[in-house]
N, C-alpha and C. Protein backbone atom coordinates (compact mmCIF):
# COMPACT_ATOMS: atom_id res chain seq x y z
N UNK A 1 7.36 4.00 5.95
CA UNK A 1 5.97 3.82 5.64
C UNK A 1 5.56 4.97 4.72
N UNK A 2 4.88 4.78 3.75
CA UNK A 2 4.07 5.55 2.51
C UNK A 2 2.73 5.51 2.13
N UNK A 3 2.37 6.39 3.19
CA UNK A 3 0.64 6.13 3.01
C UNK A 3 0.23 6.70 1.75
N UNK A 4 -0.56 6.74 1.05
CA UNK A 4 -1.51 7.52 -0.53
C UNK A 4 -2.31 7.11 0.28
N UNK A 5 -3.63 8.52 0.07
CA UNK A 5 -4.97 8.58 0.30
C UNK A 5 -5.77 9.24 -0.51
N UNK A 6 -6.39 8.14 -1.36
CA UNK A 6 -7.28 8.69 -2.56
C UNK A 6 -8.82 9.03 -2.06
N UNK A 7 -8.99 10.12 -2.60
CA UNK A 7 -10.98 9.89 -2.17
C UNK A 7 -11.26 11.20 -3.38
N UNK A 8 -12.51 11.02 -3.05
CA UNK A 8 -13.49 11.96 -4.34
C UNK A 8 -13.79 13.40 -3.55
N UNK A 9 -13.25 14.09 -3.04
CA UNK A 9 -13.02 15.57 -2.47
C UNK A 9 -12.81 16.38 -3.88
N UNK A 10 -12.99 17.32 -4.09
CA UNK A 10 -12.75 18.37 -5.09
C UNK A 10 -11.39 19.18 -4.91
N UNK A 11 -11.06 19.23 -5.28
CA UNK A 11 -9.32 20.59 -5.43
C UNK A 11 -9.69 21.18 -4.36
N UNK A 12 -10.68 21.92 -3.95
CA UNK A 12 -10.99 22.98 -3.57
C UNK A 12 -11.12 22.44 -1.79
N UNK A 13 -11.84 20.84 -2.21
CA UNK A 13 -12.03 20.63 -0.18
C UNK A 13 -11.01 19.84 0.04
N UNK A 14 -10.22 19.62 -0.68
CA UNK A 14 -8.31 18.97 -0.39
C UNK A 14 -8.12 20.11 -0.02
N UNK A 15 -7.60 21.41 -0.25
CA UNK A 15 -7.21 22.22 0.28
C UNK A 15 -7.62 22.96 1.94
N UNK A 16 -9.06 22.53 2.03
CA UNK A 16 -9.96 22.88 3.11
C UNK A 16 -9.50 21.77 4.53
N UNK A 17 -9.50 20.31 3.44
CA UNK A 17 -9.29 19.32 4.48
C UNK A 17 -7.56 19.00 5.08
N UNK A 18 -7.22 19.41 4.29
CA UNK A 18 -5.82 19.13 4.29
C UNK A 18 -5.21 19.10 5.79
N UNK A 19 -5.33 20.52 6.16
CA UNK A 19 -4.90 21.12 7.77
C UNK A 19 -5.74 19.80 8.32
N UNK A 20 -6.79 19.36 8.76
CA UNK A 20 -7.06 18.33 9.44
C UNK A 20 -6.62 17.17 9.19
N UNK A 21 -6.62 17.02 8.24
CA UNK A 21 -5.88 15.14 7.89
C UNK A 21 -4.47 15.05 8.61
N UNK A 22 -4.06 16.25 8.28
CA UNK A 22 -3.02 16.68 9.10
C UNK A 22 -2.60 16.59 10.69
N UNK A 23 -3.72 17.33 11.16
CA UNK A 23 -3.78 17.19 12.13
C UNK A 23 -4.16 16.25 13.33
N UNK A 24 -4.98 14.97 12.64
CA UNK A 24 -5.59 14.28 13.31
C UNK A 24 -4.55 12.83 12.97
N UNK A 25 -3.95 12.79 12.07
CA UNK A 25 -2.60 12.18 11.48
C UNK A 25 -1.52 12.10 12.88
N UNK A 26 -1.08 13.53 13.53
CA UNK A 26 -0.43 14.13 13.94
C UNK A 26 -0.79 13.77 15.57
N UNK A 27 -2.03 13.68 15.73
CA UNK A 27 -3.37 13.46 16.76
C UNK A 27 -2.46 11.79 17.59
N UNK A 28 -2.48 11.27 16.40
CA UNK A 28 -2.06 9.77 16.46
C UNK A 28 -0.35 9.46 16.31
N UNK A 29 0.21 10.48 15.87
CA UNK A 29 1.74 9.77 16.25
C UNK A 29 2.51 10.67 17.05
N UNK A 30 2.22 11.74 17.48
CA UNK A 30 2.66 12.49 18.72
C UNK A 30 3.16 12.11 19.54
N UNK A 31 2.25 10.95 20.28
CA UNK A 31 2.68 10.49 21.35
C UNK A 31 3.91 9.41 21.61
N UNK A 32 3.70 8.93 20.37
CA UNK A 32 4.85 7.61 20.07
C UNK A 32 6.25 8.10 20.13
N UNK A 33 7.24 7.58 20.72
CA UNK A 33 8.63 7.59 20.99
C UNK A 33 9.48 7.49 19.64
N UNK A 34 8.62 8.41 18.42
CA UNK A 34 9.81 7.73 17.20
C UNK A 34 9.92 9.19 16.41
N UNK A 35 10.40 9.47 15.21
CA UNK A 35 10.74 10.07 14.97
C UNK A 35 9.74 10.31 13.69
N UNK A 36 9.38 11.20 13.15
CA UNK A 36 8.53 11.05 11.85
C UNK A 36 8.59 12.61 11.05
N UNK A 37 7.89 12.35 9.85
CA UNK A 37 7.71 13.29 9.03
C UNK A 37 6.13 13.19 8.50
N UNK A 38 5.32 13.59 8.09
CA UNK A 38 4.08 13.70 7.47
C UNK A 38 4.15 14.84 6.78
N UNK A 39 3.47 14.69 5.14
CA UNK A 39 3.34 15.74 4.23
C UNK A 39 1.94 15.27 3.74
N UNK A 40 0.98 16.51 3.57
CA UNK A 40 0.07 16.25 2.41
C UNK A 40 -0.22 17.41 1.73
N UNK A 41 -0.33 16.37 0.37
CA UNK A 41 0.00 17.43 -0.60
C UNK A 41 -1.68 17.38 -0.97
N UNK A 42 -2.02 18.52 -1.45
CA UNK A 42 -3.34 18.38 -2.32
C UNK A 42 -3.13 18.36 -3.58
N UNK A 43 -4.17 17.81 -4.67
CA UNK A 43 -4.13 18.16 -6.12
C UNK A 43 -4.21 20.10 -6.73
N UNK A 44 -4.38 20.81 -6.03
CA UNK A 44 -3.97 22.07 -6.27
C UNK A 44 -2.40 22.45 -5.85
N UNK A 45 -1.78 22.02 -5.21
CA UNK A 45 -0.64 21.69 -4.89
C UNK A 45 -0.05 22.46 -3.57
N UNK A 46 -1.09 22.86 -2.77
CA UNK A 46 -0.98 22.91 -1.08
C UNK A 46 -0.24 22.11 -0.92
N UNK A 47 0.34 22.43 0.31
CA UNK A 47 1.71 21.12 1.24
C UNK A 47 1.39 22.08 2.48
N UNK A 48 0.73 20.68 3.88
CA UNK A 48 0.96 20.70 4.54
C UNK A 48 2.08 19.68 5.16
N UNK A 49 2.76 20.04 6.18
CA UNK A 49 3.85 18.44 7.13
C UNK A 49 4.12 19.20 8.28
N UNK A 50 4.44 18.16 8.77
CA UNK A 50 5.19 18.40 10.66
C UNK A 50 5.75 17.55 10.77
N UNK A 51 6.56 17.64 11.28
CA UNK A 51 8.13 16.73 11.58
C UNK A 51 8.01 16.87 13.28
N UNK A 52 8.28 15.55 13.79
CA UNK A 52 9.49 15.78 15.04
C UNK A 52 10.21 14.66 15.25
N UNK A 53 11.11 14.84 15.77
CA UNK A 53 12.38 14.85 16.25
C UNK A 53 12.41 14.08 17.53
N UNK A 54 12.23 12.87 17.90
CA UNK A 54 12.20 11.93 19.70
C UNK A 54 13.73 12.38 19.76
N UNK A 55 13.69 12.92 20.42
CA UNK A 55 15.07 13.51 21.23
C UNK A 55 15.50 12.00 22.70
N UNK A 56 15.10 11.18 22.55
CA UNK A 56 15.17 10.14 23.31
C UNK A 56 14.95 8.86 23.04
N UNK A 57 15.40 9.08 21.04
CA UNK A 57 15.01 7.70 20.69
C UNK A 57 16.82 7.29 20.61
N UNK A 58 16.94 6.16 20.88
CA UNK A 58 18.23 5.51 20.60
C UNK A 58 18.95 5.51 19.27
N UNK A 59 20.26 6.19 19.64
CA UNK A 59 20.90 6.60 18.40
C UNK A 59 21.52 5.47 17.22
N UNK A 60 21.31 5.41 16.36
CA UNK A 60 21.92 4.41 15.38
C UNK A 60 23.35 4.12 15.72
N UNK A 61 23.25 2.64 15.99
CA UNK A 61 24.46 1.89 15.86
C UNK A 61 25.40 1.82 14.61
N UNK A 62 26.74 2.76 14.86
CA UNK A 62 28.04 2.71 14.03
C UNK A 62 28.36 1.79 13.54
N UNK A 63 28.50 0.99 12.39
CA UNK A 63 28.96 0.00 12.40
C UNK A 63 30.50 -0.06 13.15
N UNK A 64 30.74 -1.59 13.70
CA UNK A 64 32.38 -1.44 14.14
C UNK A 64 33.41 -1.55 13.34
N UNK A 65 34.63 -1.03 13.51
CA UNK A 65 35.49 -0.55 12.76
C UNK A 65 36.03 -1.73 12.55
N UNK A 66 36.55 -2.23 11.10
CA UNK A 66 37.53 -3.08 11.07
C UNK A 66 38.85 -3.55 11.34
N UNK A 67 39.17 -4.43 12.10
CA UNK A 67 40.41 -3.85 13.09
C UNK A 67 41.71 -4.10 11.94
N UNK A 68 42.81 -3.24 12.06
CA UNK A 68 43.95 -3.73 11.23
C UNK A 68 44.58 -4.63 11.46
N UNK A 69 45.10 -5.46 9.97
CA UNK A 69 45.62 -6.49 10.03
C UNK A 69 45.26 -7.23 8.84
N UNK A 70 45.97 -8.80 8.66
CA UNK A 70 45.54 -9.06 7.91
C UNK A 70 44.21 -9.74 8.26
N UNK A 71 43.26 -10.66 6.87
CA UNK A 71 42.00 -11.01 7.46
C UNK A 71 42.34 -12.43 7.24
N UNK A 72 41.81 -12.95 8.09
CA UNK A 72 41.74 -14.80 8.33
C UNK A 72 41.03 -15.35 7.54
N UNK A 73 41.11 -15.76 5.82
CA UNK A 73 40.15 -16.64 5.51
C UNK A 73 40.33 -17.67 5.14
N UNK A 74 39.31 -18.27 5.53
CA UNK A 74 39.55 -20.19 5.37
C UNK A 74 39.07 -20.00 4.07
N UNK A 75 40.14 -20.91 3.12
CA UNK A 75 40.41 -21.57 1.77
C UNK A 75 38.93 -21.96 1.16
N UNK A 76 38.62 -22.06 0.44
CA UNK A 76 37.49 -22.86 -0.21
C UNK A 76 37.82 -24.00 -1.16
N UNK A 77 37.46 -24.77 -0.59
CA UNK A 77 37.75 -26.37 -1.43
C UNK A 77 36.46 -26.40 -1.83
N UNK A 78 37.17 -26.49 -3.14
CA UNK A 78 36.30 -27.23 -4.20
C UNK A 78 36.50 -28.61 -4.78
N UNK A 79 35.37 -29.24 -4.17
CA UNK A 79 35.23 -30.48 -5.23
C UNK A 79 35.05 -31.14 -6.21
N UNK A 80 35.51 -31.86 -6.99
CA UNK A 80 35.01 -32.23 -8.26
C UNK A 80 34.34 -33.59 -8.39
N UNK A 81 33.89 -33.42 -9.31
CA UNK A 81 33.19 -35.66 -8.91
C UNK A 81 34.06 -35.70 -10.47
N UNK A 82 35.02 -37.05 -10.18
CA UNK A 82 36.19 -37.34 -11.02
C UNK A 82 35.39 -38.84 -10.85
């Protein structure tokens, strides 16, 4: 997900607001069981983010290994209209 949030703030109250957008951003996915990142950048070029890490979200499935050997494929017939 890729939020943009445009509004008419000045350089000066992006920088002021930033820490809160931040924080109230942060307010709302805390609690959720997933994993995230949030950055905001201002047009003066402040960067706030916080990251975490669900230490209890289910780990990505490996794909399975292809077993050796040869591979079984059925032929492809092609038809013609004769």
């Amino acid at each position: 997900m890729d939020i943009h949030f445009v509004s008419t703030l000045t350089p000066e109250d992006e920088d002021r607001y930033a820490p809160m957008v931040l924080a109230a951003v942060k307010a709302i996915l805390e609690p959720m069981p997933i994993t995230y990142a949030v950055r905001v950048v201002t047009t003066n070029g402040l960067a706030v983010q916080h990251t975490k890490a669900d230490h209890d979200a289910e780990p990505a499935v490996a794909p399975a290994a292809r077993r050796a050997g040869p591979r079984l494929v059925t032929p492809v017939v092609s038809r013609s209209s004769a």
